[in-house]
N, C-alpha and C. Protein backbone atom coordinates (compact mmCIF):
# COMPACT_ATOMS: atom_id res chain seq x y z
N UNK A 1 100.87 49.29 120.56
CA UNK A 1 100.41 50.63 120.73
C UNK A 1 101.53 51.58 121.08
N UNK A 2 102.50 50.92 120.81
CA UNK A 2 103.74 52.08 121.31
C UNK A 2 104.53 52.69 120.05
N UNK A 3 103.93 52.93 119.43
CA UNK A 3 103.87 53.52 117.50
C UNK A 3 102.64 54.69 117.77
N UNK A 4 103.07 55.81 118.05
CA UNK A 4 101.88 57.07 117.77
C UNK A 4 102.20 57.81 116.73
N UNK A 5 101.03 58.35 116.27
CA UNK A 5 101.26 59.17 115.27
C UNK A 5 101.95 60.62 115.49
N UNK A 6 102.78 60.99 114.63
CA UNK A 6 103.62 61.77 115.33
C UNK A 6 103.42 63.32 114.01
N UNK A 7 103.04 64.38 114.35
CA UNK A 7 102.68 65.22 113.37
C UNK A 7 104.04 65.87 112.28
N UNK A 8 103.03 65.75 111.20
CA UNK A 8 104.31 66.48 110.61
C UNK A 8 105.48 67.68 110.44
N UNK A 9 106.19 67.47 110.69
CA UNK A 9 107.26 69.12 111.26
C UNK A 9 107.17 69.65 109.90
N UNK A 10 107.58 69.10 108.84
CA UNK A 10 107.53 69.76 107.63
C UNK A 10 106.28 70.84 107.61
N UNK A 11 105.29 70.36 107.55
CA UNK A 11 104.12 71.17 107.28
C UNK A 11 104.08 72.29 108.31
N UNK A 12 104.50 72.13 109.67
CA UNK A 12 104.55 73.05 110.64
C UNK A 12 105.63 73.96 110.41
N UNK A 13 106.71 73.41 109.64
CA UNK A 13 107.78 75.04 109.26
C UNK A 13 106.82 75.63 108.24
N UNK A 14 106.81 75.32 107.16
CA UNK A 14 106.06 75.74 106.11
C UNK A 14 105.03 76.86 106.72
N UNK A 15 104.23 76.13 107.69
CA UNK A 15 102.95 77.08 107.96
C UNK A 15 104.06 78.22 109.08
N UNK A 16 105.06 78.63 109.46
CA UNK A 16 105.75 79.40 110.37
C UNK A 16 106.48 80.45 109.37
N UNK A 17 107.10 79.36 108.06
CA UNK A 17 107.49 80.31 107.64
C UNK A 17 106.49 81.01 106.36
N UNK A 18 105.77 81.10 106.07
CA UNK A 18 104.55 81.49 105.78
C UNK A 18 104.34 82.88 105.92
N UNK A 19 104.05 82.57 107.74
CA UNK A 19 103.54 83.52 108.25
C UNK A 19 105.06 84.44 108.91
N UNK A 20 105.96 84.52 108.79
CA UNK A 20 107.05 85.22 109.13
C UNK A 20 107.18 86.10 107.34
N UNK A 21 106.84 85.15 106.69
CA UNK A 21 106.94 86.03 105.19
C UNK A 21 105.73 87.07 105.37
N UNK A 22 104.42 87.20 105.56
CA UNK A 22 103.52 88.21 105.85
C UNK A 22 104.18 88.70 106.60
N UNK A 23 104.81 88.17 107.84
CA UNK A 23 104.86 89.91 108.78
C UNK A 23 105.70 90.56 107.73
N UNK A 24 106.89 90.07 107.29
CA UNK A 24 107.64 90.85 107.06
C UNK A 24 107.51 91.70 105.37
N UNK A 25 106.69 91.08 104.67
CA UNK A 25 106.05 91.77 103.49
C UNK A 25 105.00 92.87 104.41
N UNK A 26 104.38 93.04 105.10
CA UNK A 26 103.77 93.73 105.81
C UNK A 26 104.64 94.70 106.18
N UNK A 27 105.81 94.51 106.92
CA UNK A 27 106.58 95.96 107.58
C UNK A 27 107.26 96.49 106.20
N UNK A 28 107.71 95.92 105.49
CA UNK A 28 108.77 96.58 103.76
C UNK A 28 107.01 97.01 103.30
N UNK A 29 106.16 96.70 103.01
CA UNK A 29 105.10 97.83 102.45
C UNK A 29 104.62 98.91 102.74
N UNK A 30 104.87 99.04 104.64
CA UNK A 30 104.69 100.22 105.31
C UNK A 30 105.85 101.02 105.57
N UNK A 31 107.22 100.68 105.50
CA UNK A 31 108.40 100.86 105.39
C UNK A 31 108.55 101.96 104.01
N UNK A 32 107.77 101.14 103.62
CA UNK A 32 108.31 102.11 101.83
C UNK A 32 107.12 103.02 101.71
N UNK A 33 106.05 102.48 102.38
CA UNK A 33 104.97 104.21 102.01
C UNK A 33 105.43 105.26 102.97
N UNK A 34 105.90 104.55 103.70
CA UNK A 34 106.33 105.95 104.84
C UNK A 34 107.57 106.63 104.30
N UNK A 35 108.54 106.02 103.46
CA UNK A 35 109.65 106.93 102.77
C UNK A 35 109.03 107.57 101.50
N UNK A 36 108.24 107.06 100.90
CA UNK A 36 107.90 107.27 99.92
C UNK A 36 106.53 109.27 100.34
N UNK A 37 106.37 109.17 101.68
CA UNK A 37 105.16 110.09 101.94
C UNK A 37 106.59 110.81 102.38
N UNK A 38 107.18 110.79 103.01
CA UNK A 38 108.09 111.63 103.57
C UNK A 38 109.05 112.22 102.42
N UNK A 39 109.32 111.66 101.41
CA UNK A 39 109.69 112.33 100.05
C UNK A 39 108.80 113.28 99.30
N UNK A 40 107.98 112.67 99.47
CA UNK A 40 106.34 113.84 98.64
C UNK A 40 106.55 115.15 99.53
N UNK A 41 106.50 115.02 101.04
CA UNK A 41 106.77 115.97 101.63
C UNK A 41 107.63 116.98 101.76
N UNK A 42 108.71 116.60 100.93
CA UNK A 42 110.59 117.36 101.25
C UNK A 42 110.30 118.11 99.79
N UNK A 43 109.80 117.67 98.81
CA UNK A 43 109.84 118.27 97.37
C UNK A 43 109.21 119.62 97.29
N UNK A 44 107.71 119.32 97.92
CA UNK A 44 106.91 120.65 97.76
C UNK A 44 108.30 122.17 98.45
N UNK A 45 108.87 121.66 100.21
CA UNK A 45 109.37 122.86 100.79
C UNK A 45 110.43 123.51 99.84
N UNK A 46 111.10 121.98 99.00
CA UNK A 46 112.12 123.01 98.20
C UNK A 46 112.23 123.47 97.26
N UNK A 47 110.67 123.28 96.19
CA UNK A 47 110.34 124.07 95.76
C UNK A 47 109.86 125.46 96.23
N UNK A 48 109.27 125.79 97.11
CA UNK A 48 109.34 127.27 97.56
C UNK A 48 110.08 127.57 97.91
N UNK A 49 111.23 127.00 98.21
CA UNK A 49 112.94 127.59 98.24
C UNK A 49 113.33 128.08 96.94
N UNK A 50 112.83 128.08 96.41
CA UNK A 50 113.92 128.30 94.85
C UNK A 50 112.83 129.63 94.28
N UNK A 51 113.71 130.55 93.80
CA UNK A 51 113.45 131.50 93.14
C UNK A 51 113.97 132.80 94.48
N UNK A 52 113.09 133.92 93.82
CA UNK A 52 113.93 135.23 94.43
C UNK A 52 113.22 135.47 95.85
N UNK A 53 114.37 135.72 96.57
CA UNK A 53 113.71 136.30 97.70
C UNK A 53 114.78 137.17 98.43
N UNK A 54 113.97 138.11 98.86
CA UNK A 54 115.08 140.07 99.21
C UNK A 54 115.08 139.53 100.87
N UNK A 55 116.28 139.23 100.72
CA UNK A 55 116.92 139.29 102.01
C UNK A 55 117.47 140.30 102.62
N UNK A 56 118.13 140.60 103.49
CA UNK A 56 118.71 141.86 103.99
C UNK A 56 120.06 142.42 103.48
N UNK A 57 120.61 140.93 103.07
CA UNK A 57 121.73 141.22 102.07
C UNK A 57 121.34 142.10 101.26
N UNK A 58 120.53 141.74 100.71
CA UNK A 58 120.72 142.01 98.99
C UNK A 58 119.39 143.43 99.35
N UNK A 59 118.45 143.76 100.67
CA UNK A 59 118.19 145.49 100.69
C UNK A 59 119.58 146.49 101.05
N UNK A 60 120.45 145.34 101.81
CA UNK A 60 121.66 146.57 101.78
C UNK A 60 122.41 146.88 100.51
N UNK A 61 122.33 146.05 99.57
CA UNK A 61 123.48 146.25 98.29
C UNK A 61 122.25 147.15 97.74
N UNK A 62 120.93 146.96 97.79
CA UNK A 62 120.08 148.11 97.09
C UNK A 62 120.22 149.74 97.31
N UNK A 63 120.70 149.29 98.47
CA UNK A 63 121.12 150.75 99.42
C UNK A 63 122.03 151.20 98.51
N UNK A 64 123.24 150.94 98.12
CA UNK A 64 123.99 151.56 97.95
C UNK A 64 124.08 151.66 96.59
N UNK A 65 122.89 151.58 95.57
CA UNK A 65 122.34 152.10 94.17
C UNK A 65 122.61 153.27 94.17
């Protein structure tokens, strides 16, 4: 009786690394929607940057029409 069964380590990395692959497919999927929302966000502002807008510069150069 001095022979016990002794569990398998193999199967116990396997099931560890498994689950270390979910967390970390889990944080790179939330990782990338959050760059990916924060890009959607930066496009719209610089589009309303672009085109004309009368600054004070350019009412003083009107001034002097």
């Amino acid at each position: 009786m001095s022979k016990q069964n002794k569990p398998d380590q193999g199967r116990r990395e396997l099931l560890k690394g498994l689950s270390t692959a979910a967390v970390v497919g889990a944080v790179a999927a939330g990782v990338s929607k959050t760059v990916i929302a924060s890009d959607q966000e930066a496009k719209p502002a610089e589009e309303k940057s672009a085109g004309y807008h009368e600054t004070q510069h350019i009412r003083d150069y009107y001034e002097t029409l």
